[in-house]
C-alpha atoms as a PDB file:
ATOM      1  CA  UNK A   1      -8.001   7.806   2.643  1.00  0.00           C
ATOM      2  CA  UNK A   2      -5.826   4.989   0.215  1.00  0.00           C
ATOM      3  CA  UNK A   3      -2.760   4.839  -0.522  1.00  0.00           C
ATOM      4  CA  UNK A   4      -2.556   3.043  -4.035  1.00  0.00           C
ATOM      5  CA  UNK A   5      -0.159   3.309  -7.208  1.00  0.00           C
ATOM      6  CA  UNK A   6      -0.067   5.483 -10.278  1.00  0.00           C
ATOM      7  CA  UNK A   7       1.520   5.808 -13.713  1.00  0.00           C
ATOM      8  CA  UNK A   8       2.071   9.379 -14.959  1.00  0.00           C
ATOM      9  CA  UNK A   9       2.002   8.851 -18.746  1.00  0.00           C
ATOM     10  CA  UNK A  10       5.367  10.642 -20.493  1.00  0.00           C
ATOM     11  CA  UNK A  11       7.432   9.462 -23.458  1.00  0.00           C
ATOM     12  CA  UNK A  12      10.560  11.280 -21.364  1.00  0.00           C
ATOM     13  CA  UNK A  13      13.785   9.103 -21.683  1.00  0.00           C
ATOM     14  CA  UNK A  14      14.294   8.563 -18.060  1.00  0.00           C
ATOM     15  CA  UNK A  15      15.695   5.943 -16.060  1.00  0.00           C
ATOM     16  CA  UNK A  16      12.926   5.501 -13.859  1.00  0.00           C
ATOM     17  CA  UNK A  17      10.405   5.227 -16.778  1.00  0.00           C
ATOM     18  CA  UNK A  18       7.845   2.319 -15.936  1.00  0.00           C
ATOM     19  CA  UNK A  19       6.802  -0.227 -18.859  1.00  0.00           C
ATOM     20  CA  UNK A  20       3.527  -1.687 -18.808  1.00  0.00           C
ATOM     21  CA  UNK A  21       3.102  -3.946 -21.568  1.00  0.00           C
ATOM     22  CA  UNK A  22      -0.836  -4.495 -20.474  1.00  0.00           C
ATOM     23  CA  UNK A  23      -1.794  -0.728 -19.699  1.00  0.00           C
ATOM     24  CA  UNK A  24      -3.349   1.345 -22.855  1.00  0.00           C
ATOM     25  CA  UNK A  25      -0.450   3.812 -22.447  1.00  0.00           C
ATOM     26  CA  UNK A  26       2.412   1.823 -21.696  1.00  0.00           C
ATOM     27  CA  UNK A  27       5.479   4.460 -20.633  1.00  0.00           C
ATOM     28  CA  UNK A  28       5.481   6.545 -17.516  1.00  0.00           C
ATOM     29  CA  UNK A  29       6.537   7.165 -14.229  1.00  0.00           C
ATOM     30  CA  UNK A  30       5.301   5.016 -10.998  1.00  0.00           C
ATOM     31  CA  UNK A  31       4.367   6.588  -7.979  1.00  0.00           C
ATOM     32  CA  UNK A  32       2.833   6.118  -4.791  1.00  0.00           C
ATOM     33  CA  UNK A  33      -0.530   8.093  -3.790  1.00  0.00           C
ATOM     34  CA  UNK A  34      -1.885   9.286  -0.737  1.00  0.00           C
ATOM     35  CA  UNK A  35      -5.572  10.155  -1.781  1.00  0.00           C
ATOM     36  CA  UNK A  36      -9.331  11.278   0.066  1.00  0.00           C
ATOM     37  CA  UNK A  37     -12.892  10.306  -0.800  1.00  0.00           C
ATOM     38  CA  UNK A  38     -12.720  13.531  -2.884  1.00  0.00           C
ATOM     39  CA  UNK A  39      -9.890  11.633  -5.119  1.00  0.00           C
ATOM     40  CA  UNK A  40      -7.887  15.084  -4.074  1.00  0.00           C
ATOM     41  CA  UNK A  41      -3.908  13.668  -3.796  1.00  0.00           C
ATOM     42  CA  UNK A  42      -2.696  14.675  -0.611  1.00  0.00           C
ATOM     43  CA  UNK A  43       1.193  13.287  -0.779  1.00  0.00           C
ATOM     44  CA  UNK A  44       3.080  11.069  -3.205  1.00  0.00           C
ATOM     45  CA  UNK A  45       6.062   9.206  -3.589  1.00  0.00           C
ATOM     46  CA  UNK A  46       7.882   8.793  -6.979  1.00  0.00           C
ATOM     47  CA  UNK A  47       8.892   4.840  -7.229  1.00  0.00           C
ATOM     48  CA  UNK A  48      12.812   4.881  -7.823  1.00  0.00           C
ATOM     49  CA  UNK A  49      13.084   1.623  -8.497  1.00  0.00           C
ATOM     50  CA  UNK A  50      17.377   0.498  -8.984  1.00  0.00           C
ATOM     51  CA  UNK A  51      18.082   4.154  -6.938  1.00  0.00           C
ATOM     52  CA  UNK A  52      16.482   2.550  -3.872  1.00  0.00           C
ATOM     53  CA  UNK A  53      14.018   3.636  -1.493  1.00  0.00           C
ATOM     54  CA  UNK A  54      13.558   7.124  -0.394  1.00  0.00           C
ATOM     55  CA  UNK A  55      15.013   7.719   3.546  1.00  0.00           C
ATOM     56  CA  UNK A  56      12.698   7.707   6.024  1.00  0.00           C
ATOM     57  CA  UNK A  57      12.257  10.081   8.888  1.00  0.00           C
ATOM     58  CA  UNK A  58      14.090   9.417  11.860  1.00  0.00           C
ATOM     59  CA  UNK A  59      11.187   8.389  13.787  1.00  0.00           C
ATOM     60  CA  UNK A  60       9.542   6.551  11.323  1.00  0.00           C
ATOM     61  CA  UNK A  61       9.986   2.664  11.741  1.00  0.00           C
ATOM     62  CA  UNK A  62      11.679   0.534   8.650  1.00  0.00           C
ATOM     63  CA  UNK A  63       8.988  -2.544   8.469  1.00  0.00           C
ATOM     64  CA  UNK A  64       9.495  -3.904   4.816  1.00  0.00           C
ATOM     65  CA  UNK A  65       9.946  -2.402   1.666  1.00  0.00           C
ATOM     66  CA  UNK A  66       6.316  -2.424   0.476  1.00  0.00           C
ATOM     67  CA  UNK A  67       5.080  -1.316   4.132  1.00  0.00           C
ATOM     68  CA  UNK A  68       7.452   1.825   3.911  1.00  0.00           C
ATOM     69  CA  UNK A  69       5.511   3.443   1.621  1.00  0.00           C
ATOM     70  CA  UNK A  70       2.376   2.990   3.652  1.00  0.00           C
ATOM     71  CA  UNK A  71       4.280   4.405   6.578  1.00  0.00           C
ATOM     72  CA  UNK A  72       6.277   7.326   4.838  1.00  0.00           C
ATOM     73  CA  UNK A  73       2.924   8.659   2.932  1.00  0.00           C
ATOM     74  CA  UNK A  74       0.674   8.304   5.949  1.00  0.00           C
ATOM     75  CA  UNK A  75       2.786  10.281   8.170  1.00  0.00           C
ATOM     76  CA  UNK A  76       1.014  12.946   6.731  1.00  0.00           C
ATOM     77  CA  UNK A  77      -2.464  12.528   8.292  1.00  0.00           C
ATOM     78  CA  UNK A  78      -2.578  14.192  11.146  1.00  0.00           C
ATOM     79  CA  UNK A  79      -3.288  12.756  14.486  1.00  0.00           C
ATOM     80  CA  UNK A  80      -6.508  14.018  15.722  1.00  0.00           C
ATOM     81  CA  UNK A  81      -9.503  12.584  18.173  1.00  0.00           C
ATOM     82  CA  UNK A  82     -11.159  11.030  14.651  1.00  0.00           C
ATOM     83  CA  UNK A  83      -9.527   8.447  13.629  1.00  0.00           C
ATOM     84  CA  UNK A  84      -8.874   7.949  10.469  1.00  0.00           C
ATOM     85  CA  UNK A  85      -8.978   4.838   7.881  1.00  0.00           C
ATOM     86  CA  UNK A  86      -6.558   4.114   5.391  1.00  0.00           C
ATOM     87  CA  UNK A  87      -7.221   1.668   2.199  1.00  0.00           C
ATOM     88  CA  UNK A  88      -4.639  -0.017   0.599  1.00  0.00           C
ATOM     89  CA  UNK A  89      -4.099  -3.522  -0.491  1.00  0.00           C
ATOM     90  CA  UNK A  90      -0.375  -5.655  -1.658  1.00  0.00           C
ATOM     91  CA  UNK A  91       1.398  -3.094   1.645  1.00  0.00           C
ATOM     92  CA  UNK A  92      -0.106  -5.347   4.559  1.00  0.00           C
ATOM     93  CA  UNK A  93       1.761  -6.686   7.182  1.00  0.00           C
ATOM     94  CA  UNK A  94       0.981  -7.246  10.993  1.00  0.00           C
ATOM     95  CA  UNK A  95       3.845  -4.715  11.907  1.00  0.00           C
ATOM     96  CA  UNK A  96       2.374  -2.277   9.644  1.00  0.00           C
ATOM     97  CA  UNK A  97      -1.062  -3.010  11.117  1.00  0.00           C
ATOM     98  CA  UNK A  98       0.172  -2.202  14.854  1.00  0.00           C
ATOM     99  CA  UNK A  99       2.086   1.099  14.087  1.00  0.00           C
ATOM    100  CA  UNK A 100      -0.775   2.569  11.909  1.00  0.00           C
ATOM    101  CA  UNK A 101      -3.206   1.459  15.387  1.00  0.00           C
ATOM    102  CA  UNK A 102      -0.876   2.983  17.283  1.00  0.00           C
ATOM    103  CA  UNK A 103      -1.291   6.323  15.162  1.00  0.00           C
ATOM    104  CA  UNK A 104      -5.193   5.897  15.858  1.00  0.00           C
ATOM    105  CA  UNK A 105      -5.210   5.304  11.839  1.00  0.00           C
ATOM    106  CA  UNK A 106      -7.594   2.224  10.998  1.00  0.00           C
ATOM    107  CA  UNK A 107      -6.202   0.234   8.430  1.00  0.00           C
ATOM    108  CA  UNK A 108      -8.142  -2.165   5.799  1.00  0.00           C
ATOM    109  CA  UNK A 109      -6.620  -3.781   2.771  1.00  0.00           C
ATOM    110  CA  UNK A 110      -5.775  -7.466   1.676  1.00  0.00           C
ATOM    111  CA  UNK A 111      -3.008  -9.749   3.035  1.00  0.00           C
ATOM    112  CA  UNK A 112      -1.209 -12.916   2.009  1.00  0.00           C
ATOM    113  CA  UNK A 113      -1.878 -15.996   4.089  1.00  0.00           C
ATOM    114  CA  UNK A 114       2.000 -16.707   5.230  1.00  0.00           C
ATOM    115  CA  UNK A 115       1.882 -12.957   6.592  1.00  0.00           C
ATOM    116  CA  UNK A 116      -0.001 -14.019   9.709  1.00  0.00           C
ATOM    117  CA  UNK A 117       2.789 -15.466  12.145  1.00  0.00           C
ATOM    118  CA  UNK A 118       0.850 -18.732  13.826  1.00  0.00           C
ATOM    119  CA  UNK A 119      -2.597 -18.924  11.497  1.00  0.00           C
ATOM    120  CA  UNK A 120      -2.832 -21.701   8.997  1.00  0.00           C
ATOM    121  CA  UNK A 121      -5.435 -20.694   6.014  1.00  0.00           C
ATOM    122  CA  UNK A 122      -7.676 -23.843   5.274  1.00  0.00           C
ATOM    123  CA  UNK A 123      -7.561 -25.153   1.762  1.00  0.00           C
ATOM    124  CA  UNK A 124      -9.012 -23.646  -1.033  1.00  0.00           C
ATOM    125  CA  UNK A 125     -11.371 -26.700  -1.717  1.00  0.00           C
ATOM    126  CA  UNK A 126     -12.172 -26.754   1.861  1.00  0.00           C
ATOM    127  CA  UNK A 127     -13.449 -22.954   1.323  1.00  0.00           C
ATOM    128  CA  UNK A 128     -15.308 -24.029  -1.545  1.00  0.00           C
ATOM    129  CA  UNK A 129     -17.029 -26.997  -0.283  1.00  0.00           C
ATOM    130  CA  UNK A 130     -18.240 -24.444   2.921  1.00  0.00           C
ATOM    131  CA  UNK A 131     -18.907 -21.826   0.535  1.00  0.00           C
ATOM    132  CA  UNK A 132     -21.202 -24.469  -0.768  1.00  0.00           C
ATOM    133  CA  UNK A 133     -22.915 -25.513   2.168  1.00  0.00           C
ATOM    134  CA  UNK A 134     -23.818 -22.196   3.233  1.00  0.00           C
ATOM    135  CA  UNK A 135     -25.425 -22.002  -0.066  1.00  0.00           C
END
């Protein structure tokens, strides 16, 4: 399963109409998408933007903004013996991490460096100069 974003195209006069200046079709409405392998949409979430963020559930935690999405759209997968993974990428946090493991969801995506309380990412050049090594 991912959870990822998604413009529906419209030329609607709306004040949560998205503008993309770089997309080919550059007016339309942001939302949020729980999706399978089968690329079948299971839940979404419309982005609000100024209206703020849609309530959560009263037993669903508030982590941060971006991670509440994650959160509120995989509340839907249901808890079962197989466990489950979950793609997504700019939602990671380590809070997020430990309540989706604690839903026996596995969670993979990207995160930023200064999200990891007490880890200190080596230099870029340092990477580079190992990368180079190795080669």
């Amino acid at each position: 399963m991912a959870v990822d974003e998604q413009i529906i195209l419209t030329k609607s006069r709306s004040s949560i109409r998205q503008y993309k200046s770089k997309e080919p079709h550059k007016w339309g409405y942001k939302n949020f998408v729980l999706s399978g392998s089968s690329r079948f949409s299971y839940d979404f979430e419309i982005y609000t933007r100024a209206h703020g963020p849609i309530q959560s559930g009263p037993n669903v935690p508030k982590i941060t903004t971006t991670s509440d999405v994650v959160v509120r759209l995989s509340s839907t997968i249901p808890e079962v013996r197989t466990k489950y993974k979950l793609f997504f990428g700019f939602y990671m946090s380590m809070p997020l991490l430990t309540y989706l493991n604690k839903k026996s969801i596995l969670p993979l995506g990207t995160i930023k460096a200064n999200c990891i309380p007490g880890y200190k990412v080596p230099a870029e050049k340092d990477l580079k100069k190992k990368e180079d090594e190795l080669l």
